[in-house]
N, C-alpha and C. Protein backbone atom coordinates (compact mmCIF):
# COMPACT_ATOMS: atom_id res chain seq x y z
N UNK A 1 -8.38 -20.28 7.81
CA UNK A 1 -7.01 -20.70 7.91
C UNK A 1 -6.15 -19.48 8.24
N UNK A 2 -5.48 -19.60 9.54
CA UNK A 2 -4.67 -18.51 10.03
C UNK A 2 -3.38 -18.05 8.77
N UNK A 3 -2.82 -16.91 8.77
CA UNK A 3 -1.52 -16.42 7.17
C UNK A 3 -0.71 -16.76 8.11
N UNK A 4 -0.21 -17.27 9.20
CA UNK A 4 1.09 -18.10 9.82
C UNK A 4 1.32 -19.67 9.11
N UNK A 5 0.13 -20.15 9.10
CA UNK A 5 -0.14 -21.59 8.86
C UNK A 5 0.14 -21.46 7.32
N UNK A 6 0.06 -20.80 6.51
CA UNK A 6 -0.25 -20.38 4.56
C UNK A 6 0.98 -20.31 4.63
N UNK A 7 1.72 -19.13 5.12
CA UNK A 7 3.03 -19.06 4.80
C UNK A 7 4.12 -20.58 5.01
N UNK A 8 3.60 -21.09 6.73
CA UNK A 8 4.83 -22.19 6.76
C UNK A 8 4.48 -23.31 5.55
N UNK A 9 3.47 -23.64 4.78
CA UNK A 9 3.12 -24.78 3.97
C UNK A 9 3.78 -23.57 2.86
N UNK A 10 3.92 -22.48 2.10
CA UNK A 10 4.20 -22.00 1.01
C UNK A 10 5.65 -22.36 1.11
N UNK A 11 6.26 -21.84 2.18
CA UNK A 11 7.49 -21.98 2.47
C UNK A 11 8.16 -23.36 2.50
N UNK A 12 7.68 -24.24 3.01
CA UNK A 12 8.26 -25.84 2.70
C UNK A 12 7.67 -26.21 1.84
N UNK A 13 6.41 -25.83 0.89
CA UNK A 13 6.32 -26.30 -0.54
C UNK A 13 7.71 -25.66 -1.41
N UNK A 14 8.00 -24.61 -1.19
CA UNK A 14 9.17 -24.29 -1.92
C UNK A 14 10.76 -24.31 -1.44
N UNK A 15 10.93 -25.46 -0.51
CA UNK A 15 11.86 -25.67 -0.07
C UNK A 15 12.73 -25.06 0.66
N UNK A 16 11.80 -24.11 1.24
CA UNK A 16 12.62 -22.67 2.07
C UNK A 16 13.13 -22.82 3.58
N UNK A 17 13.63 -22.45 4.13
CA UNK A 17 14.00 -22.44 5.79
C UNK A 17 13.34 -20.84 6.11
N UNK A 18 12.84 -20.81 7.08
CA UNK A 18 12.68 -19.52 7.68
C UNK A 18 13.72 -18.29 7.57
N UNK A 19 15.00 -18.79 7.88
CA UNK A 19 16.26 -18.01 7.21
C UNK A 19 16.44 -17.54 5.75
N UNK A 20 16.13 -18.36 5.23
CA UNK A 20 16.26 -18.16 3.40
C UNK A 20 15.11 -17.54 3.42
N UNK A 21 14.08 -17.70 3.53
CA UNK A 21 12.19 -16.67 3.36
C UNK A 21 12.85 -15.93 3.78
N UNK A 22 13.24 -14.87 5.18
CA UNK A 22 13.92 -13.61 5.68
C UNK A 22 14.61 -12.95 4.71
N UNK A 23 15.59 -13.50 3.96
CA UNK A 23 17.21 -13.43 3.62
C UNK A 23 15.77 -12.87 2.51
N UNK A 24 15.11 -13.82 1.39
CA UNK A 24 14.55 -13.25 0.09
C UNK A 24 13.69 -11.86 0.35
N UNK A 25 13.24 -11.89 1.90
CA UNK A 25 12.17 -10.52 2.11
C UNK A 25 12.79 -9.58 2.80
N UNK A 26 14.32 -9.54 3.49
CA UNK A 26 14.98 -8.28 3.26
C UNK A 26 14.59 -8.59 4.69
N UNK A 27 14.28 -9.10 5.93
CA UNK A 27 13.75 -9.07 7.00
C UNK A 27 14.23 -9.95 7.92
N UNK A 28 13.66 -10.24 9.23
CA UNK A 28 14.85 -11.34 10.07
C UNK A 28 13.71 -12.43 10.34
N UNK A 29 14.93 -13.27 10.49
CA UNK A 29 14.31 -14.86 10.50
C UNK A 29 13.30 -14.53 12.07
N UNK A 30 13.15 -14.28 12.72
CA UNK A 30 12.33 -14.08 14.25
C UNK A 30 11.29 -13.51 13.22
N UNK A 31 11.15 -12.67 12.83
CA UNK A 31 9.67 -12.04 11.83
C UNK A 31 8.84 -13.23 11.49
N UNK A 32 9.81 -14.26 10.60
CA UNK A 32 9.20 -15.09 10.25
C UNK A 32 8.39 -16.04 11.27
N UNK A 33 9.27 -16.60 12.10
CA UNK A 33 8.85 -17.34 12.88
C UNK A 33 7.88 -16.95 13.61
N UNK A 34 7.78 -15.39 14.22
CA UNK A 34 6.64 -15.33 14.93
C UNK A 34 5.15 -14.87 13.95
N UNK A 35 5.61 -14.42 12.89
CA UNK A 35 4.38 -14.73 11.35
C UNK A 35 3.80 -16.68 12.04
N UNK A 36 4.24 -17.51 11.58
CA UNK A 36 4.21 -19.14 11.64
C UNK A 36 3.20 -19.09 13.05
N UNK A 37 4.21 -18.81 13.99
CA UNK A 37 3.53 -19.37 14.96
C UNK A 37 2.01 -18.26 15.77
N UNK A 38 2.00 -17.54 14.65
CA UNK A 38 0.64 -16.59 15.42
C UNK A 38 1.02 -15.47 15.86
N UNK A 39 2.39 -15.26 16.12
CA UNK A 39 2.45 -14.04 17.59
C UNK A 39 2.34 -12.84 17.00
N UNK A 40 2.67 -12.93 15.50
CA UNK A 40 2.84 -11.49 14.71
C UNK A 40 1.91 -11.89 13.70
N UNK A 41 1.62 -10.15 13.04
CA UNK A 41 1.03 -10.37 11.84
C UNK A 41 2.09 -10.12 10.54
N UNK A 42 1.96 -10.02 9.54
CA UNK A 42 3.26 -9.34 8.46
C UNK A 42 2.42 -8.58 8.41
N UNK A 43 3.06 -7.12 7.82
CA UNK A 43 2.72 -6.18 7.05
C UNK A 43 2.44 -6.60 5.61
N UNK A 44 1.72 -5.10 5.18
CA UNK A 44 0.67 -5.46 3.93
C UNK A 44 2.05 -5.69 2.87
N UNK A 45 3.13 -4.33 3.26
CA UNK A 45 3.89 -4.61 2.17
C UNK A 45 4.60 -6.11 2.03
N UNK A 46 4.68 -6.97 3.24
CA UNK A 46 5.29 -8.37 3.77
C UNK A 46 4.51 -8.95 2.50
N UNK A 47 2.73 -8.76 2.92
CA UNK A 47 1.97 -9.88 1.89
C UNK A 47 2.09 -9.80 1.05
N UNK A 48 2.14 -8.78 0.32
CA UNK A 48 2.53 -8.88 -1.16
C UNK A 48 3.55 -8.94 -1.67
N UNK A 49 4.92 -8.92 -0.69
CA UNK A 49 5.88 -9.57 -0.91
C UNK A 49 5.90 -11.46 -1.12
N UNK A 50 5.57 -11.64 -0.38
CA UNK A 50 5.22 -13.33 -0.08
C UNK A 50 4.15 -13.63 -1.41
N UNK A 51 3.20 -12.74 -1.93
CA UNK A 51 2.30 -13.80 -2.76
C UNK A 51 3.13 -13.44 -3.92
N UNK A 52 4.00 -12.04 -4.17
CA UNK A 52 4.73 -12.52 -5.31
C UNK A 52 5.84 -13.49 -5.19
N UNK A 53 6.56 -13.49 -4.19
CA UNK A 53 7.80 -14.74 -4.05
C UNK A 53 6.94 -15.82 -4.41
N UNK A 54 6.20 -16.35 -3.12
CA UNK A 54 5.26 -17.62 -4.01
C UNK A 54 4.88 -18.30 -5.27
N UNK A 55 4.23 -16.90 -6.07
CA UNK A 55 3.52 -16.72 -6.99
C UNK A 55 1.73 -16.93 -7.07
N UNK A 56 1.67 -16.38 -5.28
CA UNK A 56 0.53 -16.70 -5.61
C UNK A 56 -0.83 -15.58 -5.58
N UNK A 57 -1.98 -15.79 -5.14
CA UNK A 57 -3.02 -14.37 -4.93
C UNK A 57 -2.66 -13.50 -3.91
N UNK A 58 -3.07 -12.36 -2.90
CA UNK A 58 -2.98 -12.22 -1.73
C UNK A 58 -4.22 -12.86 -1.04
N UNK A 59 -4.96 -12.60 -1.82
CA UNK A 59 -6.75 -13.51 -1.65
C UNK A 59 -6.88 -14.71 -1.21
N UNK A 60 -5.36 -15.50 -2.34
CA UNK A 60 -5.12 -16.91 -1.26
C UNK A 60 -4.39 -16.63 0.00
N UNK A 61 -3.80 -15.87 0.36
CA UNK A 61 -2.55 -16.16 1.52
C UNK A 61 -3.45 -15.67 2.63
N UNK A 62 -4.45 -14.70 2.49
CA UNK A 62 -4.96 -14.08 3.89
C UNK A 62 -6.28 -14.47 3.69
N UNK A 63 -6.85 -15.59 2.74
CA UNK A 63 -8.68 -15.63 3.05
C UNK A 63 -8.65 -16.55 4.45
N UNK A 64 -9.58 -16.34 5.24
CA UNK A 64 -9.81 -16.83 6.37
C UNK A 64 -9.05 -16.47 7.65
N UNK A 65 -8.36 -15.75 7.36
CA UNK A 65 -7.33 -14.40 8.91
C UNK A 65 -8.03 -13.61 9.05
N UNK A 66 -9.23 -13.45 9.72
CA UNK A 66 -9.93 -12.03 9.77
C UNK A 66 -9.17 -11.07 10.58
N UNK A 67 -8.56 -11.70 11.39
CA UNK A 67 -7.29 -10.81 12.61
C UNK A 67 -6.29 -10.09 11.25
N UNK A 68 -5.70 -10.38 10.46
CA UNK A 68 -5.10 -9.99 9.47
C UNK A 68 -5.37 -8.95 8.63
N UNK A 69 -6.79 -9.61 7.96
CA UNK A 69 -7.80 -8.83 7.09
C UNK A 69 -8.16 -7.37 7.85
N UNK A 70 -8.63 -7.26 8.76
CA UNK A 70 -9.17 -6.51 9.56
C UNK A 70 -7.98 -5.14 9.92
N UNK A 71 -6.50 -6.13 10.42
CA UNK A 71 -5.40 -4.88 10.48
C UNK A 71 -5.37 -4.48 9.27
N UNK A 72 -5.46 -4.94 7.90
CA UNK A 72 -4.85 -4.59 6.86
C UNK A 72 -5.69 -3.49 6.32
N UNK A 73 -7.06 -3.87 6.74
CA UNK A 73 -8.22 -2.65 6.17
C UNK A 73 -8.37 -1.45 7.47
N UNK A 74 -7.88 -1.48 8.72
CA UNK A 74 -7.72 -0.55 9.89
C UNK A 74 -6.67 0.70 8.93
N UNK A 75 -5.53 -0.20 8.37
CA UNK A 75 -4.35 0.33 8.24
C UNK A 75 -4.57 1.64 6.97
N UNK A 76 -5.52 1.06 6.49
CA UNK A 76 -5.87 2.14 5.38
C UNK A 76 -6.69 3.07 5.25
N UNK A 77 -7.22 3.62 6.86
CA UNK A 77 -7.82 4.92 6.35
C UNK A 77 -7.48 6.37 6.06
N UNK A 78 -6.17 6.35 5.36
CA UNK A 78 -6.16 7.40 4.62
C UNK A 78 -6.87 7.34 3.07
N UNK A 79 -7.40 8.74 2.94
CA UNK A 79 -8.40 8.39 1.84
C UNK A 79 -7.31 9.25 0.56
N UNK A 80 -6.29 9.52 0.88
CA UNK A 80 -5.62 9.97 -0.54
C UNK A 80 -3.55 9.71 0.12
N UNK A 81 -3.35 8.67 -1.11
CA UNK A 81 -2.29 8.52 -1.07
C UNK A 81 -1.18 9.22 -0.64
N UNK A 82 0.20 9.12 -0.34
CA UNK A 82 1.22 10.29 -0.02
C UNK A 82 1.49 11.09 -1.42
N UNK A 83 1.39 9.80 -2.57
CA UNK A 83 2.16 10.22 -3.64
C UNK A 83 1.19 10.66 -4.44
N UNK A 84 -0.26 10.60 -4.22
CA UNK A 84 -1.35 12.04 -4.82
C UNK A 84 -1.21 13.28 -3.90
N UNK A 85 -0.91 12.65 -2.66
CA UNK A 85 -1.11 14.34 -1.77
C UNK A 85 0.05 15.31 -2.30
N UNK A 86 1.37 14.16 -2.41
CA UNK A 86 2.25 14.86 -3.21
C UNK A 86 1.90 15.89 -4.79
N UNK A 87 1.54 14.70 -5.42
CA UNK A 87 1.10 15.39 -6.97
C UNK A 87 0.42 16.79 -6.65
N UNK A 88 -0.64 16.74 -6.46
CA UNK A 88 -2.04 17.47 -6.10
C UNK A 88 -1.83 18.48 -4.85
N UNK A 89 -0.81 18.55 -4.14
CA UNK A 89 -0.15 19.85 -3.60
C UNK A 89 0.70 20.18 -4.06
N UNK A 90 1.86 19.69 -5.05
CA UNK A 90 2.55 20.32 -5.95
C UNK A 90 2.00 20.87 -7.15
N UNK A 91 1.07 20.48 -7.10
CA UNK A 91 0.35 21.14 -8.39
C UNK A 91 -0.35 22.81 -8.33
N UNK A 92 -0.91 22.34 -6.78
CA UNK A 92 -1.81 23.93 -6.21
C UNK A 92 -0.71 24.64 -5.69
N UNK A 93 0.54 24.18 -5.48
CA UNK A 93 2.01 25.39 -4.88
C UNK A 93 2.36 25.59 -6.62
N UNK A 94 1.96 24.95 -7.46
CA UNK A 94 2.51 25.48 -8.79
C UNK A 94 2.00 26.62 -8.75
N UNK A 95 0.60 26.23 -9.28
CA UNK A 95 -0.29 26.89 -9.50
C UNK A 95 -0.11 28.46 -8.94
N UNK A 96 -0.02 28.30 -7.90
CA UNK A 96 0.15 29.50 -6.56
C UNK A 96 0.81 30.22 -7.20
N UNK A 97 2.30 29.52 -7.17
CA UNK A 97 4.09 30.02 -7.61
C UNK A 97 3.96 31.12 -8.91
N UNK A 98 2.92 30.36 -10.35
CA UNK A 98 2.69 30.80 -11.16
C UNK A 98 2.46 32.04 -11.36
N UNK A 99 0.70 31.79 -10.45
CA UNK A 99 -0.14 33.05 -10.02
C UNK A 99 1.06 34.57 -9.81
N UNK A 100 1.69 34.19 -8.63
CA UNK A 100 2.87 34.86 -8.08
C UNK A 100 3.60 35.30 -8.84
N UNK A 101 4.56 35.12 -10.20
CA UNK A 101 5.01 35.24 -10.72
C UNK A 101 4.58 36.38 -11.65
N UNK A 102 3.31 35.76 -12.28
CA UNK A 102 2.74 37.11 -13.14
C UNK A 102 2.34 38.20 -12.22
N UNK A 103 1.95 37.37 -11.20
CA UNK A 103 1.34 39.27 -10.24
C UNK A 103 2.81 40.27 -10.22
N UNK A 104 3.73 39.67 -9.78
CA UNK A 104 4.96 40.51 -9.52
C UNK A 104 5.64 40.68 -10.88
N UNK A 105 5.23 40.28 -12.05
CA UNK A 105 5.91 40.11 -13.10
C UNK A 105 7.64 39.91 -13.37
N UNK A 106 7.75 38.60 -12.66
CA UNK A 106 8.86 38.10 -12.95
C UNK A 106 9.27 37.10 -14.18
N UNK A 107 9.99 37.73 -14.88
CA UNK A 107 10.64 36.79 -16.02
C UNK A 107 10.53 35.49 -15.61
N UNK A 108 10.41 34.57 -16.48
CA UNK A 108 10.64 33.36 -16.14
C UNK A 108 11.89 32.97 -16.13
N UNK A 109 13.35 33.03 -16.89
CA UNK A 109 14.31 33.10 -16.82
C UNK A 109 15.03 33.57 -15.36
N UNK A 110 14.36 34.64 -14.79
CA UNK A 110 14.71 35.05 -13.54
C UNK A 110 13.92 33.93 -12.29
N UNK A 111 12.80 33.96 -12.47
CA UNK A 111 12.30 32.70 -11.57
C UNK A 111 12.94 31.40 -11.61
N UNK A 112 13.66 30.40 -12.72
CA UNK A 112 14.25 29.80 -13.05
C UNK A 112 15.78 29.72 -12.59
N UNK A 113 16.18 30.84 -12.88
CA UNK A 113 17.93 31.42 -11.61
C UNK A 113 17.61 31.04 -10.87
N UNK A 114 16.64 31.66 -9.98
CA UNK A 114 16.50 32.02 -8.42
C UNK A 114 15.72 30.73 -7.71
N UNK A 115 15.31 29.78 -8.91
CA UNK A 115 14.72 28.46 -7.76
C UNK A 115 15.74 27.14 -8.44
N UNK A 116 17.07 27.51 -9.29
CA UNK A 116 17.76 26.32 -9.15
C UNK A 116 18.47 25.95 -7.90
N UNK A 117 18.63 26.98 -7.17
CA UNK A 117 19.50 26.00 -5.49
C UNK A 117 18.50 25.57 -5.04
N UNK A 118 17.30 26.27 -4.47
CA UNK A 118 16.19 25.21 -3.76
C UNK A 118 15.69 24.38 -4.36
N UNK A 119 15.79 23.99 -5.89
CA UNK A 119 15.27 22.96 -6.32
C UNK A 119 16.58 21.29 -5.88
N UNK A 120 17.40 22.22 -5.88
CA UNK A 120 18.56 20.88 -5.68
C UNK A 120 18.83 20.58 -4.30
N UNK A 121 18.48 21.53 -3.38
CA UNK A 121 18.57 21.13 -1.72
C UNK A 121 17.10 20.46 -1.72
N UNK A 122 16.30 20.48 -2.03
CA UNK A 122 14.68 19.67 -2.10
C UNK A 122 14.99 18.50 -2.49
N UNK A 123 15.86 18.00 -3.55
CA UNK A 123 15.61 17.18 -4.28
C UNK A 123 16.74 15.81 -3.54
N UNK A 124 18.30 16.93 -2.61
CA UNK A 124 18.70 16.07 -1.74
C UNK A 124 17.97 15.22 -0.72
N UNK A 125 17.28 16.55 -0.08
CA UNK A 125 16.53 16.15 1.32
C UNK A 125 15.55 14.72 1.03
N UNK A 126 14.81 15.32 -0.05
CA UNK A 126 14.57 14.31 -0.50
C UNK A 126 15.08 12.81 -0.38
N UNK A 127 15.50 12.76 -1.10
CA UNK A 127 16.59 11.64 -1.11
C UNK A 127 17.19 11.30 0.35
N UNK A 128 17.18 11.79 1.67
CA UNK A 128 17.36 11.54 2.68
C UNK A 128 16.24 10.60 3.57
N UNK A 129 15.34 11.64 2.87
CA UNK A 129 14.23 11.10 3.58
C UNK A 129 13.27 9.88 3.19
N UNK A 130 13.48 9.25 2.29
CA UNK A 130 13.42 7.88 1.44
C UNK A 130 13.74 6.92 2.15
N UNK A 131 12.97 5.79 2.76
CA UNK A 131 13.40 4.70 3.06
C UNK A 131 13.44 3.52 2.04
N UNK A 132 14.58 3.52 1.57
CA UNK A 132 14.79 3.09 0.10
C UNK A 132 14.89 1.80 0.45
N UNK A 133 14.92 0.78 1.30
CA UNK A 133 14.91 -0.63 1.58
C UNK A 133 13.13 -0.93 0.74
N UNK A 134 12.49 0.06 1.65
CA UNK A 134 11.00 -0.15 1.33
C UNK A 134 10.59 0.19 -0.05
N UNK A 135 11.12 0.98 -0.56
CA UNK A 135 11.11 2.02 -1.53
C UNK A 135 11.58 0.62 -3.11
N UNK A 136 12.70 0.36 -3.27
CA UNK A 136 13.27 -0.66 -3.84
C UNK A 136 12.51 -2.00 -3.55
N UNK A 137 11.93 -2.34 -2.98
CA UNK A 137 11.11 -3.27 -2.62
C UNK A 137 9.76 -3.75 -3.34
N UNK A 138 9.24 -2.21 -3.47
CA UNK A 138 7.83 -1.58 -3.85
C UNK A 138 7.79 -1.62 -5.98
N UNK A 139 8.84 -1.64 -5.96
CA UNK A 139 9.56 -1.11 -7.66
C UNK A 139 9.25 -2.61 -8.32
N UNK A 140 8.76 -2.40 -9.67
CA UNK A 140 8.22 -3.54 -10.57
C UNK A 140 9.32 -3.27 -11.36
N UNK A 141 9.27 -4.87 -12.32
CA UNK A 141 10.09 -4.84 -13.18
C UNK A 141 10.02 -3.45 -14.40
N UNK A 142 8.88 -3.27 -14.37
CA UNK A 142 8.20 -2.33 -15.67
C UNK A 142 8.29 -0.98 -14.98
N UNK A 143 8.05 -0.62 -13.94
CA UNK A 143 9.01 0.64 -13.11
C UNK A 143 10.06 0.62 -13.27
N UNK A 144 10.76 -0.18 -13.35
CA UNK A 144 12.15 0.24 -13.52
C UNK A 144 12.34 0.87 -14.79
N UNK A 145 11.79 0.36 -15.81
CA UNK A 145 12.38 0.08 -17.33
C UNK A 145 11.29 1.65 -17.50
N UNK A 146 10.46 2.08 -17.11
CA UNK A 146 9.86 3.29 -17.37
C UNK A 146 10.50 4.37 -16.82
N UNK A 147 10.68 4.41 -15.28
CA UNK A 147 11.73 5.53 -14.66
C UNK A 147 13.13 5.62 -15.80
N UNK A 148 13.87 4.22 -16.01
CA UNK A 148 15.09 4.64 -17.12
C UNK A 148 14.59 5.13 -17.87
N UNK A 149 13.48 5.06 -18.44
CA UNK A 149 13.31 6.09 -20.08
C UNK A 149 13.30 7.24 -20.18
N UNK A 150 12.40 7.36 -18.60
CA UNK A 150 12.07 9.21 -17.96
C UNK A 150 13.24 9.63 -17.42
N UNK A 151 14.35 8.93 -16.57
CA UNK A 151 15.23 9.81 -16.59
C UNK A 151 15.91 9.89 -17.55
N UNK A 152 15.97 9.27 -18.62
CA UNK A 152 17.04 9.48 -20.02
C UNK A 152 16.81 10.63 -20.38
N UNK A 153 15.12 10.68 -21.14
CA UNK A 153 14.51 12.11 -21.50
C UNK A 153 14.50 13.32 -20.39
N UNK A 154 14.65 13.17 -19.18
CA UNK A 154 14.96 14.35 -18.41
C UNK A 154 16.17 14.81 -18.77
N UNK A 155 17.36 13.82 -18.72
CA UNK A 155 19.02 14.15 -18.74
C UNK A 155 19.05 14.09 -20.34
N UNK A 156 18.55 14.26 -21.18
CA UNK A 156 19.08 14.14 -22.51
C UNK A 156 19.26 15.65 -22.70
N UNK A 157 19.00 16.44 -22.84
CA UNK A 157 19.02 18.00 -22.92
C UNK A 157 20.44 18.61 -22.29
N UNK A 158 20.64 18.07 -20.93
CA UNK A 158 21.79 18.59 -20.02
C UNK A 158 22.22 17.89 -20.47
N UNK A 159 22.75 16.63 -20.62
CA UNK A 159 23.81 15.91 -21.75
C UNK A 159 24.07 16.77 -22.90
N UNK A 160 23.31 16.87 -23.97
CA UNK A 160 23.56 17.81 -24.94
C UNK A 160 23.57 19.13 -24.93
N UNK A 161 23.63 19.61 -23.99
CA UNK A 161 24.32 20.63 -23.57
C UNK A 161 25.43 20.71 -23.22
N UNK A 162 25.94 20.27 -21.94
CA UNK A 162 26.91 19.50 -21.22
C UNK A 162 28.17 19.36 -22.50
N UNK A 163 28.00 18.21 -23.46
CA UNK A 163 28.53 18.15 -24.20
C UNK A 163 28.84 19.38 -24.96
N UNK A 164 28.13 20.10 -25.70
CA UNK A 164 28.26 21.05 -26.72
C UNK A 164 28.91 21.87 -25.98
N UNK A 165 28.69 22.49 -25.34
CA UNK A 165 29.56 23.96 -24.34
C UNK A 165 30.74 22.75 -24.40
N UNK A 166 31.38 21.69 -24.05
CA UNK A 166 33.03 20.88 -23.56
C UNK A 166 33.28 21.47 -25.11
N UNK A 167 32.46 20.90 -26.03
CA UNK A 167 33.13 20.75 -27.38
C UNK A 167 33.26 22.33 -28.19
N UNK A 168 32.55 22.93 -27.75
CA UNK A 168 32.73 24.23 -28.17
C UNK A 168 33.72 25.14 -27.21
N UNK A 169 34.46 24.64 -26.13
CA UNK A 169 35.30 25.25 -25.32
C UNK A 169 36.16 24.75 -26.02
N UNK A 170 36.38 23.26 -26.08
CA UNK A 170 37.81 22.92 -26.69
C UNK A 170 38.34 23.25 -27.98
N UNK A 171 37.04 23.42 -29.16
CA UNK A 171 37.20 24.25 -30.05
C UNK A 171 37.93 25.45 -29.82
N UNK A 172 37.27 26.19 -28.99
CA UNK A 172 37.75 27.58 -29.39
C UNK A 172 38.79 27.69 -28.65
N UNK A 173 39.43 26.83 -27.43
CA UNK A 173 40.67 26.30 -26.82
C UNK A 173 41.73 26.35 -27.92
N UNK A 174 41.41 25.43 -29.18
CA UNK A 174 42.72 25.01 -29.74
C UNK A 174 42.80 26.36 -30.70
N UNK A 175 41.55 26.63 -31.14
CA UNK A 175 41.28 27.56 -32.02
C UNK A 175 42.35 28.98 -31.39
N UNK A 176 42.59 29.26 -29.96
CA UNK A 176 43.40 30.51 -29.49
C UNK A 176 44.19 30.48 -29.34
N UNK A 177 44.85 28.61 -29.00
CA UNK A 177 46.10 28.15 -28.95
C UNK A 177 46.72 28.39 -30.54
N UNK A 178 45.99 27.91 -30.99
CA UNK A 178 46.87 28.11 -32.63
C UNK A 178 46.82 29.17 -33.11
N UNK A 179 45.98 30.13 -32.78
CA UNK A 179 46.33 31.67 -33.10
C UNK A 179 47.43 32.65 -31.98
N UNK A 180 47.59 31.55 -30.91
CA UNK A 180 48.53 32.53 -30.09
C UNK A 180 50.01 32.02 -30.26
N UNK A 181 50.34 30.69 -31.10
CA UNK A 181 51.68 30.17 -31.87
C UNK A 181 52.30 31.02 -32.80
């Protein structure tokens, strides 16, 4: 059974128009239609968009598309993720950075100065370079609720900091004001 034919029966089992399926997958109604009628395939991230809207397997939506099956397993021969190549070369530039550090014997306090601007122009670019349609797409309910915890515990420190230096300025603010009355 062709995934054009799966989708149009998922889609009028759940009362959908080709427009409304688009509108829920962030994508244009022509995607859909040429998904239906054969001319296109969806992408992997599409299918697993669709078997969660559905609620159903991906196992059901693509068994019997070998044209499908076949792009979807072409599509994957990289043998290590972006976001391990990431980990696992940030880890060996640590590593490196480290190495580096004790050879030249730099304070850590001083290494720490000297890589807060490039850590915050990295962390923009970053953020540029994110295709966050896809990105937001990809995100589980339980990703979400884990990233909030991790960034809380990242920002909890600079919060209480943040705070204490305001409150200890304004202290000693009123504290000079009322000694200079």
């Amino acid at each position: 059974m062709k995934i054009g034919y799966q989708i149009q029966t998922y889609r009028e089992q759940h009362g959908l128009s080709q427009t409304e399926l688009a509108a829920k997958l962030h994508i244009s109604r022509q995607s859909i239609s040429k998904w239906e009628s054969g001319a296109a395939l969806p992408t992997f991230a599409n299918v697993v968009a669709i078997s969660n809207l559905f609620d159903i397997s991906i196992d059901d939506l693509v068994r019997g598309d070998l044209s499908l099956m076949s792009s979807l397993t072409a599509g994957n021969k990289e043998p290590l993720s972006r976001i391990f190549k990431i980990f696992f070369g940030g880890l060996a530039l640590g590593i490196i950075i480290y190495i580096m550090v004790l050879a030249f014997n730099i304070n850590i306090e001083t290494y720490n100065y000297w890589a807060d601007l490039p850590k915050f122009i990295l962390f923009i670019l970053i953020l540029f370079t994110i295709n966050w349609r896809q990105f937001n797409r990809s995100l589980s309910s339980k990703t979400v609720v884990l990233g909030v915890i991790l960034f809380a515990i990242i920002l909890a420190p600079t919060i209480f900091e943040n705070v204490s230096a305001a409150i200890h300025s304004t202290t000693w603010i009123q504290k000079g004001y009322s000694s200079f009355k």
